[in-house]
Protein backbone atom coordinates (compact mmCIF):
# COMPACT_ATOMS: atom_id res chain seq x y z
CA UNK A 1 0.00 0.00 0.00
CA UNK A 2 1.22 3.32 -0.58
CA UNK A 3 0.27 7.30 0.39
CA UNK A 4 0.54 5.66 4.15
CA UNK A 5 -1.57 7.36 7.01
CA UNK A 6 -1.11 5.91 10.44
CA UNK A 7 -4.02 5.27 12.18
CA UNK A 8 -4.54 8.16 14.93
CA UNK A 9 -2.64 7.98 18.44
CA UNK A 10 -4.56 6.45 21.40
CA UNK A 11 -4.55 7.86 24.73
CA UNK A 12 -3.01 5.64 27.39
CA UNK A 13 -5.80 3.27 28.89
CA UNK A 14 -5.37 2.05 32.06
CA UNK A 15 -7.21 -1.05 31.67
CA UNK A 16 -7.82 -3.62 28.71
CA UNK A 17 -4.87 -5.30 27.15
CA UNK A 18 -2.16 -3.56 25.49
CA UNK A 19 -2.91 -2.13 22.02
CA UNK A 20 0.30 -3.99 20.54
CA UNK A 21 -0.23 -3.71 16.63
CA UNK A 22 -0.90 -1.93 13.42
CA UNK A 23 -1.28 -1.38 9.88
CA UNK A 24 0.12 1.57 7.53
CA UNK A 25 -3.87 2.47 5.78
CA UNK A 26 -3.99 4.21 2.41
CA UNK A 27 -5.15 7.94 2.47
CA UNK A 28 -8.75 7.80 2.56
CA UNK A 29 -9.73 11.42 1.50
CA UNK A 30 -12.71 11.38 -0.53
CA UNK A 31 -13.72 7.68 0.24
CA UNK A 32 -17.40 6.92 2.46
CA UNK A 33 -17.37 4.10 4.06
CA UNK A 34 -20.08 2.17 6.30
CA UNK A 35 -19.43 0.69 9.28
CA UNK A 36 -22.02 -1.40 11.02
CA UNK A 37 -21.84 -2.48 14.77
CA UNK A 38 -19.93 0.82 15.29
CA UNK A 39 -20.99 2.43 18.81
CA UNK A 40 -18.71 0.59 20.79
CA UNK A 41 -16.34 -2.49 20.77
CA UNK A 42 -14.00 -3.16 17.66
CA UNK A 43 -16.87 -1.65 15.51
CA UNK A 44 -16.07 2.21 16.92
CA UNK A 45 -12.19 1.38 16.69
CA UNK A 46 -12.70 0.32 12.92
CA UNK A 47 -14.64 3.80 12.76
CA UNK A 48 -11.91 5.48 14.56
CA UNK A 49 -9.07 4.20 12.28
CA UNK A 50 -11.02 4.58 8.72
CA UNK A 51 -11.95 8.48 9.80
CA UNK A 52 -7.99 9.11 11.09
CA UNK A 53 -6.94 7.93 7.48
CA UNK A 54 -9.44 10.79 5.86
CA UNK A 55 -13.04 8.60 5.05
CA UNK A 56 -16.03 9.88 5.99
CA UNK A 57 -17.66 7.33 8.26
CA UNK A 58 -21.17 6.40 8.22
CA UNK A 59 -22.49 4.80 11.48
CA UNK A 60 -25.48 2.85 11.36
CA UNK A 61 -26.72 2.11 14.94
CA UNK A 62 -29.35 0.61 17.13
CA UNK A 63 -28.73 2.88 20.10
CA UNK A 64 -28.33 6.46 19.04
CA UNK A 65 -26.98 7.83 22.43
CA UNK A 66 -24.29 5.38 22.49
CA UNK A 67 -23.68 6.34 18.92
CA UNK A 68 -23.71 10.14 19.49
CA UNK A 69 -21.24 8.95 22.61
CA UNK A 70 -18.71 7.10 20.25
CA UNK A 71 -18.62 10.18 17.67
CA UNK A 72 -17.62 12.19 20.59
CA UNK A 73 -14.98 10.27 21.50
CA UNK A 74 -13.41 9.83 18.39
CA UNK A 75 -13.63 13.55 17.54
CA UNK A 76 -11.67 14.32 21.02
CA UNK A 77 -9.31 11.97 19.48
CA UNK A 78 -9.54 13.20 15.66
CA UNK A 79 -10.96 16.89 15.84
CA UNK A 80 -11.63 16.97 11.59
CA UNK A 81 -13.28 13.42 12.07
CA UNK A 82 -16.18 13.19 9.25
CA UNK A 83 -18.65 10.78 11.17
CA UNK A 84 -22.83 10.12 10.72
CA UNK A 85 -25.10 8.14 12.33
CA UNK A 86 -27.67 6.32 11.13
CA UNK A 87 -30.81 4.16 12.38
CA UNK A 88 -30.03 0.48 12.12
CA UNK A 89 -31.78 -2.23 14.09
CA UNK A 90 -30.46 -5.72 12.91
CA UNK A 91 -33.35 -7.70 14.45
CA UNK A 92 -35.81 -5.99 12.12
CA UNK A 93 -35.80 -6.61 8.32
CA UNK A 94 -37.85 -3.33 8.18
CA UNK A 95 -35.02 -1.44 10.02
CA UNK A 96 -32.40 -2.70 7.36
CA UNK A 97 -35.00 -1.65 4.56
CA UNK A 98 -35.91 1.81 5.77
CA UNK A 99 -31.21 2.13 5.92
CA UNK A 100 -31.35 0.96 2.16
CA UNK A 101 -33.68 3.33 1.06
CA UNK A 102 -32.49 5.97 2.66
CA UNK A 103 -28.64 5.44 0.95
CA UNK A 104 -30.43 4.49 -2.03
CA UNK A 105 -32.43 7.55 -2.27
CA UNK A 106 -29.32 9.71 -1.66
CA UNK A 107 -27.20 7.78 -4.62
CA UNK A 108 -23.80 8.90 -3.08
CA UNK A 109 -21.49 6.32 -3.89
CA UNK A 110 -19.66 3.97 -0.82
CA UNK A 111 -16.31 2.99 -0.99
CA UNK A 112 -15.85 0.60 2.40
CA UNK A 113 -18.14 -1.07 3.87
CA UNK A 114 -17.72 -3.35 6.97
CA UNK A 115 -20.31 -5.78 8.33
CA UNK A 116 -19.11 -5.78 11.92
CA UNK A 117 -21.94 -5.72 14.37
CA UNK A 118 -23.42 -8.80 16.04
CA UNK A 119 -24.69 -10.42 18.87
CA UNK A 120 -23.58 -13.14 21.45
CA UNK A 121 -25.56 -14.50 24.31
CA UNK A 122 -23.25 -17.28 25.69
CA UNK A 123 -24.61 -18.31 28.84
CA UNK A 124 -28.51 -16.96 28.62
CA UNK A 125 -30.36 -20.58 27.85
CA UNK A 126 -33.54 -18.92 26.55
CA UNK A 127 -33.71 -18.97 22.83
CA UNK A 128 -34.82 -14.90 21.98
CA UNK A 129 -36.97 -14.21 18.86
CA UNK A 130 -36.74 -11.13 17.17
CA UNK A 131 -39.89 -9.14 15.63
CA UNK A 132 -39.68 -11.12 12.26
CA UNK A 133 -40.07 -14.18 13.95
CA UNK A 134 -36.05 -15.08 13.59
CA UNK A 135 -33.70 -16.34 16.13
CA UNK A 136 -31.56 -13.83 17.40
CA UNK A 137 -28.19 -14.89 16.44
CA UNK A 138 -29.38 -16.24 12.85
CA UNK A 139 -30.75 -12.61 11.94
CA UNK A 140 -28.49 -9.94 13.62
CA UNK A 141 -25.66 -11.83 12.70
CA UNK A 142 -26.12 -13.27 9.09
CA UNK A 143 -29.17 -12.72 7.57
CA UNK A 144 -30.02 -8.92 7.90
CA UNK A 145 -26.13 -8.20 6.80
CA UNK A 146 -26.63 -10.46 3.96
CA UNK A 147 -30.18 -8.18 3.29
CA UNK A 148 -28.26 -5.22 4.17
CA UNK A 149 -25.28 -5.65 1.64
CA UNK A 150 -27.92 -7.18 -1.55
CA UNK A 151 -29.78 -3.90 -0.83
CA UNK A 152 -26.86 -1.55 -1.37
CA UNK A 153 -25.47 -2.65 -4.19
CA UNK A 154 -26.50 -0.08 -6.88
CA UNK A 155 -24.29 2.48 -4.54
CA UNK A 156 -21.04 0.10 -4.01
CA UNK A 157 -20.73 -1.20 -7.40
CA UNK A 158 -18.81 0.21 -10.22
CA UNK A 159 -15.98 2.18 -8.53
CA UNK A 160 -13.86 -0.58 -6.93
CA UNK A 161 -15.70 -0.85 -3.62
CA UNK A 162 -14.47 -2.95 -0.89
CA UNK A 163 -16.74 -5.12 1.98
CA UNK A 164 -14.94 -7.02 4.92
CA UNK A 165 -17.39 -9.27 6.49
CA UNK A 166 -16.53 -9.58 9.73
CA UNK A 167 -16.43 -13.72 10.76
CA UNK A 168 -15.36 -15.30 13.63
CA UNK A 169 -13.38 -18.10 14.79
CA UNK A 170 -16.50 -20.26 15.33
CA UNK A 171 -17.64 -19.82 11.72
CA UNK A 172 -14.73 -23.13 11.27
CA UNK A 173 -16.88 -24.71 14.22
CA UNK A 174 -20.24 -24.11 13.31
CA UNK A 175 -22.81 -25.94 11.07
CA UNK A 176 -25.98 -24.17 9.46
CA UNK A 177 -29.38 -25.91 10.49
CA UNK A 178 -30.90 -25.36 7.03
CA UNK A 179 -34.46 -26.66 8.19
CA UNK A 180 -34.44 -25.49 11.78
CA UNK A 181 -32.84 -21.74 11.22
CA UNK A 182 -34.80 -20.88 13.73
CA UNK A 183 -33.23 -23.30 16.67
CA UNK A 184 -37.03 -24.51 17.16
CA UNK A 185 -35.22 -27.48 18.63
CA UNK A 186 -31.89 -28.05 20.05
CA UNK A 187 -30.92 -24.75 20.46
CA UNK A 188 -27.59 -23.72 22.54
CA UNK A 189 -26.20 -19.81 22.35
CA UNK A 190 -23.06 -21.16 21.26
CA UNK A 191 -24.17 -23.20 18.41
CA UNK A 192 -26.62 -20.32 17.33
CA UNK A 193 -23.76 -18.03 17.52
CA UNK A 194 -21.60 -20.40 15.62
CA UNK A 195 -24.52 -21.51 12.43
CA UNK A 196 -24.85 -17.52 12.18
CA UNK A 197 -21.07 -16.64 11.45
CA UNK A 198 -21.28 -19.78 9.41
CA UNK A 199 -24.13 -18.87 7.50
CA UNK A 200 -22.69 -15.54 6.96
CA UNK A 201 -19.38 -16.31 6.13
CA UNK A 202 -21.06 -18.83 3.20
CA UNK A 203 -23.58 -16.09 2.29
CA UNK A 204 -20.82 -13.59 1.76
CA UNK A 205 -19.24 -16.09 -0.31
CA UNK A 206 -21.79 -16.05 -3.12
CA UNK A 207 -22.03 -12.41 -2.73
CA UNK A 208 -18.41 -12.47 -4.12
CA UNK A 209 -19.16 -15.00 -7.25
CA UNK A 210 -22.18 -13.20 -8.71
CA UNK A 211 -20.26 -9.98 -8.37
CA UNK A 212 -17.46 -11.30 -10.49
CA UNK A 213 -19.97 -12.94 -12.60
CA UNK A 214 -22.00 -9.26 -13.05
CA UNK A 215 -18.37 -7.88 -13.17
CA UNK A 216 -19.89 -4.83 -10.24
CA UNK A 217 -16.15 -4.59 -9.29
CA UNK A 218 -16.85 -4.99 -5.53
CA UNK A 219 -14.14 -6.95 -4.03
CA UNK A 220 -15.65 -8.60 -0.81
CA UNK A 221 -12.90 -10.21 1.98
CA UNK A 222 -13.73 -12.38 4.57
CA UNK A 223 -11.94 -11.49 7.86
CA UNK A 224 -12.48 -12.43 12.33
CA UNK A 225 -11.32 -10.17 14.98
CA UNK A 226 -9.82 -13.25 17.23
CA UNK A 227 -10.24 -12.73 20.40
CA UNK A 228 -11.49 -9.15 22.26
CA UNK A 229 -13.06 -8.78 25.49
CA UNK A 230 -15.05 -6.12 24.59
CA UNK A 231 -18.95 -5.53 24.90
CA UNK A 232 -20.11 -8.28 22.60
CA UNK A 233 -18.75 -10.54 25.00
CA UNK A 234 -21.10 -12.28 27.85
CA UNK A 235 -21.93 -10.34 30.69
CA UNK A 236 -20.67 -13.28 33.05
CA UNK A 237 -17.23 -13.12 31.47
CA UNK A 238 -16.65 -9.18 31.51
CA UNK A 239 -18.23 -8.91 34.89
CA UNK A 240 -18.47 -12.55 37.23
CA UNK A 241 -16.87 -12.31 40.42
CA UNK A 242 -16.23 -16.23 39.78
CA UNK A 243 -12.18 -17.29 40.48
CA UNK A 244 -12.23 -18.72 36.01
CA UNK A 245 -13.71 -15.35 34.98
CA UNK A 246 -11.09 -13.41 37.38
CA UNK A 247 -8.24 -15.21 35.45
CA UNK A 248 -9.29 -14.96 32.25
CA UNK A 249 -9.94 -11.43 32.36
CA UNK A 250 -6.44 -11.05 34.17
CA UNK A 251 -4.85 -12.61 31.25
CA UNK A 252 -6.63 -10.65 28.93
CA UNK A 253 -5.89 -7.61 30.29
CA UNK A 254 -1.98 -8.29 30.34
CA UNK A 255 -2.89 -9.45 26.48
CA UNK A 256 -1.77 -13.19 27.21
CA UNK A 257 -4.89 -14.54 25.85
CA UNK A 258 -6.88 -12.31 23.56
CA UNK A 259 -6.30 -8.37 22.35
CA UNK A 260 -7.48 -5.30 22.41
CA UNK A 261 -10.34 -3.69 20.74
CA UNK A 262 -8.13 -1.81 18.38
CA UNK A 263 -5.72 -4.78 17.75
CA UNK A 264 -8.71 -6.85 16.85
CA UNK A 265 -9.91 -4.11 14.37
CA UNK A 266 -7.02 -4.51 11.91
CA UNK A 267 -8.24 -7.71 10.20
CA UNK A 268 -11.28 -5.87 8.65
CA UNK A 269 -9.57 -2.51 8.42
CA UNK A 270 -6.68 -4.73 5.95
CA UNK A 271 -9.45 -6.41 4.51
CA UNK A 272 -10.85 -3.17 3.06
CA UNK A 273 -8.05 -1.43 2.30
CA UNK A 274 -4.33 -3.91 1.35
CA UNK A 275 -4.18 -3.87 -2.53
CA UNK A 276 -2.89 -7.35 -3.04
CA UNK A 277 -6.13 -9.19 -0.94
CA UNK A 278 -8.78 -11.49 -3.26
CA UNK A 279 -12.07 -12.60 -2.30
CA UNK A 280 -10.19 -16.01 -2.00
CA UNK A 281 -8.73 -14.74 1.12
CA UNK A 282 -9.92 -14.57 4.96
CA UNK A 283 -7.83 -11.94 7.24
CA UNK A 284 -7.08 -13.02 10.63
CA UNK A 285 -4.74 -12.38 13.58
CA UNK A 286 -1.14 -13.96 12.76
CA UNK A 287 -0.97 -15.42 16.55
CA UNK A 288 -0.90 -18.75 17.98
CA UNK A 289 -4.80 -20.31 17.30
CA UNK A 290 -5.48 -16.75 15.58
CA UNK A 291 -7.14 -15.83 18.91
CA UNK A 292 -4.43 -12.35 19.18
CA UNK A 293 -1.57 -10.72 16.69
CA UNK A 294 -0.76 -8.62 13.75
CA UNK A 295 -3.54 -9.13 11.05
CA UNK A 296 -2.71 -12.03 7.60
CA UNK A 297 -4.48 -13.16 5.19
CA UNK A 298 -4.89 -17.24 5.01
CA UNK A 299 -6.87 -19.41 3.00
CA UNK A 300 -10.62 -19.53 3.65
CA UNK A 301 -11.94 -22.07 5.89
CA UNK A 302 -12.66 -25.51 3.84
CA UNK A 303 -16.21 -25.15 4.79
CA UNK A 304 -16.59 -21.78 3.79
CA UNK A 305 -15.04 -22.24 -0.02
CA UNK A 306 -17.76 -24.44 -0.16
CA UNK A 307 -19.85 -23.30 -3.28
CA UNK A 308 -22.95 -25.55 -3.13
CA UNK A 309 -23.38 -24.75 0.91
CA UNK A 310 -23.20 -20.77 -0.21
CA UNK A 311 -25.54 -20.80 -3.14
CA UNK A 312 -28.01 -22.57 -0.58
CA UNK A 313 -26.86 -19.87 1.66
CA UNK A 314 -27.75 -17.20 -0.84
CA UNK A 315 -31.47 -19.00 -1.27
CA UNK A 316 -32.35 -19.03 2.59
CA UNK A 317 -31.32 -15.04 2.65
CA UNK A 318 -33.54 -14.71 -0.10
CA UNK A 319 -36.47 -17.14 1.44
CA UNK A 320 -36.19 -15.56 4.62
CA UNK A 321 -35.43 -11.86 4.00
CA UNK A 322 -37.23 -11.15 0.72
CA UNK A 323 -33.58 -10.07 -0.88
CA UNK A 324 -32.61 -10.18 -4.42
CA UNK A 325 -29.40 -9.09 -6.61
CA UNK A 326 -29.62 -7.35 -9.41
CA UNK A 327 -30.52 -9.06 -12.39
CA UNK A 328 -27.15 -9.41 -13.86
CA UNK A 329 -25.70 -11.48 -10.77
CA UNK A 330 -26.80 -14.34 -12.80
CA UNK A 331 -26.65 -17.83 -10.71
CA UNK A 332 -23.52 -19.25 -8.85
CA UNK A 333 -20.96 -21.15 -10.35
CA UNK A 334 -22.03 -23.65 -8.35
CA UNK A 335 -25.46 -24.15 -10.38
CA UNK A 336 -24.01 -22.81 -13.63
């Protein structure tokens, strides 16, 4: 990459692991990028980073004070920060509608986009429904990004735009329950949590071959954050009084197991900005088990080259969401 812009300096935190890495970013000057999931968490330091290097940020949130609270911080931090927020509630399809018309109706071009924000309820046994009907997990996670990205791609393609979908570890883990998306029976947090990366790591996946097929020029990278102890992250592990909790966050904070928020930002901010990535590749940290270190690109996951499992992928979005492509997306290579 060239025309380097570090990413702005941090002010010293006194708790949290050590912010140990980074990556030289491209000037952004004239670029608008989206970043979903960004009031808090790796989501604001993505925001952060892509607004120090000169993009204008849009912020689609759920919770508007917290959003109004993150600009503020990053503009202490970066006084000429260009930042927006916008209403986006992943648990309702009409939420992600009313966000694509709006950036429709406006027909200004985005350069970046980065499908960050999800949900994790590790240790709550209750399966939670949103207003669609959908399990929690399956739509905030996969299927209303999925929506989300089909919807907005009269205003990414044509100029060399650039999506990171933002994985996890458990996406190599998890396995899609095509006829029970809903977890009607069987369900477990963890292997919602798990299916949903999956099924958005697969759905992104097909996203990339019809846009090579309709030759829209958006180049769309897979990436995970590893391992952050940040907000997304169960309430009993951030906050239990219990002696295994105590450790692990003790070793997190001395950044033995895990990273910091804006360490575990650099996968997606390479992934939408390093000139020599394909949609062939998946960005991870370089550590031991990929849970912590400076960001790499690797192959994908076996399971997520898979081409059948993403076209079916693509058809549940569709089935469940009411999404389509463009007409020119034509069908996968896997059913070509």
């Amino acid at each position: 990459m060239t025309d380097a812009a570090s990413p702005a300096p941090r002010p010293p935190s006194h708790a949290g692991p050590p912010t140990r890495w980074s990556i030289d970013l491209p000037d952004l000057a004239g670029r608008r990028a989206l970043v979903t999931g960004a009031s808090d968490g790796v989501g604001v330091e993505i925001a952060r980073t892509l607004a120090s290097a000169g993009s204008h940020v849009v912020m689609p949130v759920r919770n508007r004070g917290k959003g109004e609270r993150a600009i503020d911080d990053i503009v202490r931090d970066i006084p000429s920060a260009q930042l927006e927020l916008r209403d986006l509630d992943l648990a309702s399809f009409t939420s992600v509608r009313a966000l694509v018309r709006g950036l429709a109706d406006e027909a200004r071009p985005l350069d970046i986009v980065v499908l960050n924000a999800g949900v994790v309820r590790i240790g709550d046994p209750e399966r939670h429904l949103t207003e669609d009907g959908g399990e929690l997990h399956m739509q905030t996670n996969a299927l209303a990004h999925a929506a989300l990205l089909a919807g907005i791609v009269p205003v990414l393609r044509g100029h060399g735009a650039r999506v990171a979908v933002q994985c996890s570890l458990a996406a190599n883990h998890g396995r899609v329950p095509w006829d029970d998306v809903a977890f009607e029976h069987g369900y477990r947090p963890m292997r919602a949590y798990a299916a949903s990366k999956m099924l958005l790591g697969l759905a992104a996946r097909e996203f990339a071959r019809r846009s090579a097929h309709g030759a829209w020029g958006i180049r769309t990278v897979l990436c995970h954050p590893g391992v952050a102890l940040t907000n997304i992250a169960p309430a009993e592990m951030r906050e239990s009084p219990r002696w295994a909790a105590r450790v692990g966050r003790s070793l997190m904070d001395r950044g033995v197991f895990g990273q910091s928020a804006a360490d575990a930002a650099l996968p997606a901010l390479m992934a939408v900005t390093a000139d020599d990535l394909t949609d062939e590749d998946l960005v991870v940290p370089g550590g031991l088990g990929e849970l912590r270190g400076r960001p790499r690109p690797r192959r994908l996951y076996r399971r997520l080259a898979d081409p059948t499992a993403g076209a079916r992928a693509w058809a549940l979005v569709e089935q469940m969401t009411g999404a389509r492509l463009p007409d020119d997306a034509g069908a996968s290579a896997a059913r070509a």
